[in-house]
Protein backbone atom coordinates (compact mmCIF):
# COMPACT_ATOMS: atom_id res chain seq x y z
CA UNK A 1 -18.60 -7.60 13.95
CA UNK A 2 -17.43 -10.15 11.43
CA UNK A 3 -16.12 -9.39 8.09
CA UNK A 4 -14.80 -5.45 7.07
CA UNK A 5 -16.60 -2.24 7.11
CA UNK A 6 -15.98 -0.17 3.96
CA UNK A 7 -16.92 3.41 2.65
CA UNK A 8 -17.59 4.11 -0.76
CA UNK A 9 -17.59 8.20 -1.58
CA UNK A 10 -19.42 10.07 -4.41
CA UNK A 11 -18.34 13.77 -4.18
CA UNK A 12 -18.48 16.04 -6.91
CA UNK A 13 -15.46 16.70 -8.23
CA UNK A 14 -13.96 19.89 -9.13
CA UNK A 15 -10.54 21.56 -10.97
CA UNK A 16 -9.35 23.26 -7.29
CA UNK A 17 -7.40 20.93 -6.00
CA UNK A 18 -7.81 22.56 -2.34
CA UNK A 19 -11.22 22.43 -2.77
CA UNK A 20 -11.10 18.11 -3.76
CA UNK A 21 -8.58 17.35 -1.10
CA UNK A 22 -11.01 19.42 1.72
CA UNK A 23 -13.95 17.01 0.99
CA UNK A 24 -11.97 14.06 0.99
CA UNK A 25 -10.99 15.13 4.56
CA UNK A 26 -14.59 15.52 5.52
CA UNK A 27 -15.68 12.33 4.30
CA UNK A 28 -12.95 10.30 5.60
CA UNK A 29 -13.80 11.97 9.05
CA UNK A 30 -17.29 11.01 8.75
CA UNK A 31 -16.14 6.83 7.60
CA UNK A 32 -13.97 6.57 10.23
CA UNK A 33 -17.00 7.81 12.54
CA UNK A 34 -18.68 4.99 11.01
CA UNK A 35 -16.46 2.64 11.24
CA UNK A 36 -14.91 2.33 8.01
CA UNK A 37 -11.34 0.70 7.68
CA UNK A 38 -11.44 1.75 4.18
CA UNK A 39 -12.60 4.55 2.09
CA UNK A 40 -12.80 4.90 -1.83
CA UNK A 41 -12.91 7.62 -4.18
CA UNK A 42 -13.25 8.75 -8.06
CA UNK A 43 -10.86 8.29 -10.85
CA UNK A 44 -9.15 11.89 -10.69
CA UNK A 45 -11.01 13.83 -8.00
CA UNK A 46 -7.59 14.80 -6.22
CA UNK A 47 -6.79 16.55 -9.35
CA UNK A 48 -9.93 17.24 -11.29
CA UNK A 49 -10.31 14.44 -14.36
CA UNK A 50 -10.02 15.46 -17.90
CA UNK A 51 -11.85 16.53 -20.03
CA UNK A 52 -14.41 17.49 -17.41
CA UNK A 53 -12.57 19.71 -15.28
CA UNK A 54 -9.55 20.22 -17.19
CA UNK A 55 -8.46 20.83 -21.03
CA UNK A 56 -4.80 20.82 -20.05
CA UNK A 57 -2.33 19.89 -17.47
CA UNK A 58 -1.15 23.78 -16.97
CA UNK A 59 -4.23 24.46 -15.44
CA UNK A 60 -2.84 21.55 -12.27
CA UNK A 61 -1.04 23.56 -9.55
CA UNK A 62 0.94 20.17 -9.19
CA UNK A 63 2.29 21.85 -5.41
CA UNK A 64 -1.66 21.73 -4.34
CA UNK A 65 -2.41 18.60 -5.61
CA UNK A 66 1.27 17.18 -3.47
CA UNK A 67 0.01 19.55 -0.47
CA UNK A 68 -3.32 18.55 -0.28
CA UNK A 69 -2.25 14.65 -0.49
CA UNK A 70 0.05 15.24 2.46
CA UNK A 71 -2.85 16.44 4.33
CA UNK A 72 -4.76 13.62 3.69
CA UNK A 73 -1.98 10.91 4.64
CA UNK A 74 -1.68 12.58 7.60
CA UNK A 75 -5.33 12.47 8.23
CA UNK A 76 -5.32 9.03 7.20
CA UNK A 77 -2.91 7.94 10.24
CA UNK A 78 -4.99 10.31 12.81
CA UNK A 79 -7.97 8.57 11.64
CA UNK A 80 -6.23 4.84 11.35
CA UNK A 81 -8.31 4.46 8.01
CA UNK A 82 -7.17 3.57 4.51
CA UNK A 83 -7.81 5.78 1.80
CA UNK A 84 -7.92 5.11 -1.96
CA UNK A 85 -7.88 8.09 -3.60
CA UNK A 86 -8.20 8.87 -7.20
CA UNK A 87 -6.08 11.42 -9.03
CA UNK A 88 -3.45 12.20 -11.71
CA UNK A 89 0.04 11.46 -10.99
CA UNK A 90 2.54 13.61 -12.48
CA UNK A 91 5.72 12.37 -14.38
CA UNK A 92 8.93 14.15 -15.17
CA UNK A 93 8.77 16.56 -17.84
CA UNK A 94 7.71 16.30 -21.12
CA UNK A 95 6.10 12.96 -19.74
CA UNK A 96 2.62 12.63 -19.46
CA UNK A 97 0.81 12.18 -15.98
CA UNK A 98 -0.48 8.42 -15.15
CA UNK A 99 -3.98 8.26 -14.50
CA UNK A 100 -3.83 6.45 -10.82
CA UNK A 101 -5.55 5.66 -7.56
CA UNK A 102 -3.07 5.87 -4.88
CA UNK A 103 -2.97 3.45 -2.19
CA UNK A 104 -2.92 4.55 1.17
CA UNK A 105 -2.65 2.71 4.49
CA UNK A 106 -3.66 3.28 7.83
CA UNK A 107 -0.38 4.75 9.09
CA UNK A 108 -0.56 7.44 6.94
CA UNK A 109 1.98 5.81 4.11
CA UNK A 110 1.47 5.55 0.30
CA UNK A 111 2.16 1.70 -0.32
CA UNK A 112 1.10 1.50 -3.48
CA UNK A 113 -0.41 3.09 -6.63
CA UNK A 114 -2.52 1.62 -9.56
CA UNK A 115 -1.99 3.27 -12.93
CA UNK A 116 -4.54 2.94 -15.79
CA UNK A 117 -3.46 0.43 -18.31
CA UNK A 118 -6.32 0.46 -20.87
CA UNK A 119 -6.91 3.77 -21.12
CA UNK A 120 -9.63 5.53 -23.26
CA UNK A 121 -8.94 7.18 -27.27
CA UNK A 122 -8.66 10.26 -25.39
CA UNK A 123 -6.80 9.74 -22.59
CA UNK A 124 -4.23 7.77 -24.70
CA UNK A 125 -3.47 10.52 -27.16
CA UNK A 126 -4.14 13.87 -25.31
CA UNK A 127 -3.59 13.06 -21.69
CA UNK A 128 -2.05 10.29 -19.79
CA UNK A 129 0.64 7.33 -20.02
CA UNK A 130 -0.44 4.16 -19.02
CA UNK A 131 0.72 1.72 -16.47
CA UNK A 132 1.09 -1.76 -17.03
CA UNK A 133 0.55 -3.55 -13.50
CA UNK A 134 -2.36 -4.75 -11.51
CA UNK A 135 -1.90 -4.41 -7.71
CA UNK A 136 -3.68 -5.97 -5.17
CA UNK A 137 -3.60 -5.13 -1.05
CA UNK A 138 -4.88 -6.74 2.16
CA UNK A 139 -6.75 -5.04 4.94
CA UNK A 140 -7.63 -6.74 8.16
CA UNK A 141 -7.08 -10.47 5.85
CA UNK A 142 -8.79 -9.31 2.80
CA UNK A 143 -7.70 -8.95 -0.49
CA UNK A 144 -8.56 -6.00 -2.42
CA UNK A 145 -7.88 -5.25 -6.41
CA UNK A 146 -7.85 -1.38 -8.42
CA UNK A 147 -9.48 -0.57 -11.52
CA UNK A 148 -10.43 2.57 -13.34
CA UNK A 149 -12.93 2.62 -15.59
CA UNK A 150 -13.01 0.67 -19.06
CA UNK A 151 -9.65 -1.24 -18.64
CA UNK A 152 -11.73 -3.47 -15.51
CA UNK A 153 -13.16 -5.18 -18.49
CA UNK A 154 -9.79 -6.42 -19.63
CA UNK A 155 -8.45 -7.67 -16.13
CA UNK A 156 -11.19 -9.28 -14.47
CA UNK A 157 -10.13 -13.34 -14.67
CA UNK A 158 -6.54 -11.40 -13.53
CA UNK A 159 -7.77 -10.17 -9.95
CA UNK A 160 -9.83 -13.42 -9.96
CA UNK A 161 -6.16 -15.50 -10.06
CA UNK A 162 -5.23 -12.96 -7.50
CA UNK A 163 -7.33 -13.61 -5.09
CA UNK A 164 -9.14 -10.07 -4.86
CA UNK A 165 -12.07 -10.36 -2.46
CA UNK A 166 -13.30 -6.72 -3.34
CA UNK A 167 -12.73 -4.83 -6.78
CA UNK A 168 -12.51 -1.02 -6.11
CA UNK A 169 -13.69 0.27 -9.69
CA UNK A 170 -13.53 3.88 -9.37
CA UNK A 171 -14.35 6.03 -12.45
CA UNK A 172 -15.58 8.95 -14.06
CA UNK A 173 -18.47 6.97 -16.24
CA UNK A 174 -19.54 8.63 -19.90
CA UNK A 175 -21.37 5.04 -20.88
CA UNK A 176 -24.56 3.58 -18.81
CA UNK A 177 -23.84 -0.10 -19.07
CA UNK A 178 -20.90 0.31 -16.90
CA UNK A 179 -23.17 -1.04 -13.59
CA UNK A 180 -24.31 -4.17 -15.90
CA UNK A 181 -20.86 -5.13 -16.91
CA UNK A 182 -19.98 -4.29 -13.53
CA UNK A 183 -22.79 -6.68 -11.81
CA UNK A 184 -21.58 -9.56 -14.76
CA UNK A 185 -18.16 -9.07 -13.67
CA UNK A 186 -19.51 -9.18 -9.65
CA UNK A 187 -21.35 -12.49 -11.04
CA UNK A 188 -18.89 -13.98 -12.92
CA UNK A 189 -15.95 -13.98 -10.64
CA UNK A 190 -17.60 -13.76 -7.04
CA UNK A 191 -16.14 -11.10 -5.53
CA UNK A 192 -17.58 -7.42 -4.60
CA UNK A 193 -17.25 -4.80 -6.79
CA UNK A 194 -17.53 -1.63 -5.02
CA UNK A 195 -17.86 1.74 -7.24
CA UNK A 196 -16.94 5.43 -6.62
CA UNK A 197 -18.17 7.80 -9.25
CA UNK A 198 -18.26 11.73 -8.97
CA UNK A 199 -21.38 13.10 -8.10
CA UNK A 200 -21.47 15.12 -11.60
CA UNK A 201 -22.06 11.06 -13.53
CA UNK A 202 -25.23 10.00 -11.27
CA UNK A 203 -27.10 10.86 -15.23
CA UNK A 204 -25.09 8.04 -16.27
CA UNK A 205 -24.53 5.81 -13.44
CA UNK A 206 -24.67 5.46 -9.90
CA UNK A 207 -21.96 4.42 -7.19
CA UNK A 208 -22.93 1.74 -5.11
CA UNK A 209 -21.56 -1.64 -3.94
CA UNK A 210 -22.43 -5.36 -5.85
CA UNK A 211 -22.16 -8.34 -4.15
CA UNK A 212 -20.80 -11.65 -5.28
CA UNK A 213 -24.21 -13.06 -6.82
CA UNK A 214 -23.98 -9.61 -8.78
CA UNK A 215 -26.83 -7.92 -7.01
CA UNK A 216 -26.19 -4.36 -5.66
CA UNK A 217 -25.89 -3.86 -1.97
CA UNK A 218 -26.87 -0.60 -2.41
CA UNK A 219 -26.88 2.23 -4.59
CA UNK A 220 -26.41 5.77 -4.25
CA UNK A 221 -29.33 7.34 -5.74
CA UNK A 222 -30.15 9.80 -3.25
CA UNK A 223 -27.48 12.57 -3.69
CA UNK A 224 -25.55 11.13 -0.96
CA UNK A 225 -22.43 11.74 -0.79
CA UNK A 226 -20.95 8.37 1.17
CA UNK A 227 -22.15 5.02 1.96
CA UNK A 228 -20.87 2.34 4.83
CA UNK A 229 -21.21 -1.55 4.28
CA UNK A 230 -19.47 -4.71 5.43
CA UNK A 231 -18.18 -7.15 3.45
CA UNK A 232 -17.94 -10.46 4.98
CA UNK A 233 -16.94 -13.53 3.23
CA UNK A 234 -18.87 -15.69 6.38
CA UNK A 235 -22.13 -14.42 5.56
CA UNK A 236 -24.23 -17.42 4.70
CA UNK A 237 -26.27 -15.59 1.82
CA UNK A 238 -23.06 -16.25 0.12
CA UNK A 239 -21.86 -19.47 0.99
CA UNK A 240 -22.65 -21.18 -2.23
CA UNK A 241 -20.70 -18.15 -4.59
CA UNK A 242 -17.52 -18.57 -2.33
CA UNK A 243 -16.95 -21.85 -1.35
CA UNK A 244 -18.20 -23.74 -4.11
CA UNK A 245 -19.24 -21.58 -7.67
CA UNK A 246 -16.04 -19.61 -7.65
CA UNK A 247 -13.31 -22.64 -5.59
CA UNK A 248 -14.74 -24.93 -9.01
CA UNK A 249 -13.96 -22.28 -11.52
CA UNK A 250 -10.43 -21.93 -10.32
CA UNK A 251 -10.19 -25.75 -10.46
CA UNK A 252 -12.01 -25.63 -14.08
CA UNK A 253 -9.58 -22.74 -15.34
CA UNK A 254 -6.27 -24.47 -14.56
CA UNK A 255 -7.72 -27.52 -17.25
CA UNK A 256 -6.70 -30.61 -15.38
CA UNK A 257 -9.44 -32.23 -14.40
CA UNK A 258 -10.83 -32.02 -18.02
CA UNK A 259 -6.91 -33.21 -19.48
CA UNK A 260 -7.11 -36.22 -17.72
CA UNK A 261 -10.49 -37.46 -18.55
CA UNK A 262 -10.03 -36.70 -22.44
CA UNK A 263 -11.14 -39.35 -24.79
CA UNK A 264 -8.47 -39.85 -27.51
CA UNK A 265 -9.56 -43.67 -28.30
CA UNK A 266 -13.05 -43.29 -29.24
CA UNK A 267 -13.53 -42.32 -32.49
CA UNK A 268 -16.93 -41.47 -31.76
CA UNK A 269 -15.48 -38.58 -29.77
CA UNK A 270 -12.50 -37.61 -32.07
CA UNK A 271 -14.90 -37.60 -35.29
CA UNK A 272 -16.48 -34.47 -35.35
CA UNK A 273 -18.45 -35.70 -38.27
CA UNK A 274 -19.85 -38.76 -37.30
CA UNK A 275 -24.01 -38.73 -36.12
């Protein structure tokens, strides 16, 4: 098998933490039984995600949510899968939580964490702090990116520069275009976007998995609650999108190759007047 197997997750979430960490166990036993080398979840289903499940952060047993994330790096070594896992992270007193996905490898380790930078009226003003960092991570040679929700819009060219192969947009979706600007984004920068929503949003959107030509792989519309795939940048159907369309658009971007052919001379080029 060519390429890398992946598992995208659409649980419900809930405010128990116990509860949330328990079916993230399950369903990472049931990816790595499929093969998986990765597995993706919601923005904040460790937790529970305000304003859904939550109206305030004294309502987080913060020792369950650091318990039940043990348990699942631990799991997460056993298993020799990585697990991105969606959930608040809390910050010293009076300091409020980040919104994150946290990063975890194969050997059980947290080795990174992605905070949400453009983060929503709401969140801004009665929940969260924001990061300010993209991060990006590799996985049997290839390149994967974090987003949550809106602030994707705002840092797609960025994950493009940095090479991201797949964009792991996990979210708790309250608006319906979110799949379209997630298939233009798919489109525009010719990498997979692969999206983990909670169960509780399938009204509003669906998880699922575009491909570089921004046409789903799949979607989960049948109340399932995980979906394999493999991602393989040597499958022919996407020759064209990765070694030429997006190769030229990095080219295009960097401005050279227009620079040096500019006319300066001519003023039938310079006159923006002239018919």
């Amino acid at each position: 098998m060519t390429g890398i197997r992946i598992a995208v997750a659409a649980p419900i979430t809930t405010k128990d933490a116990a509860e949330n960490g328990a079916k993230v166990r399950d369903l990472m036993k049931e990816a790595a039984a499929g093969q998986a080398r990765l597995i993706q979840f919601p923005e904040g289903h460790l937790s529970g995600h305000p304003p859904w499940q939550l109206q305030d952060w004294s309502e987080v047993d913060w020792r369950v949510v650091h318990d039940e994330l043990e348990k699942i790096k631990k799991l997460a070594a056993r298993l020799k899968l990585w697990v991105v896992l969606g959930s608040a992270h809390p910050l010293t007193p009076p300091n409020r939580p980040h919104n994150s996905l946290y990063v975890i490898s194969d050997d059980g380790r947290i080795v990174d964490r992605y905070d949400k930078r453009y983060c929503s009226s709401t969140e801004i003003t009665r929940f969260f702090s924001p990061g300010f960092e993209p991060i990006v991570f590799d996985v049997d040679g290839y390149r994967f990116g974090c987003a949550l929700e809106i602030d994707y819009l705002e840092i797609l060219s960025e994950y493009d520069r940095l090479g991201v192969e797949c964009l792991l947009l996990s979210a708790y979706p309250v608006e319906s275009t979110i799949d379209v600007k997630a298939r233009a984004a798919a489109a525009i920068n010719n990498y997979w976007v692969a999206m983990s929503f909670p169960a509780q949003a399938d009204e509003i959107a669906y998880s699922g998995l575009i491909d570089p030509d921004g046409t789903y792989v799949f979607q989960m519309k049948d109340t399932a609650e995980l979906t394999l795939a493999t991602i393989d940048r040597n499958d022919p159907d996407y020759a064209f999108s990765l070694t030429q369309s997006r190769p030229w658009r990095t080219i295009a971007r960097k401005g050279d190759i227009y620079r040096t052919r500019r006319v300066t001379e001519d003023p039938r080029s310079t006159n923006h007047t002239v018919s």
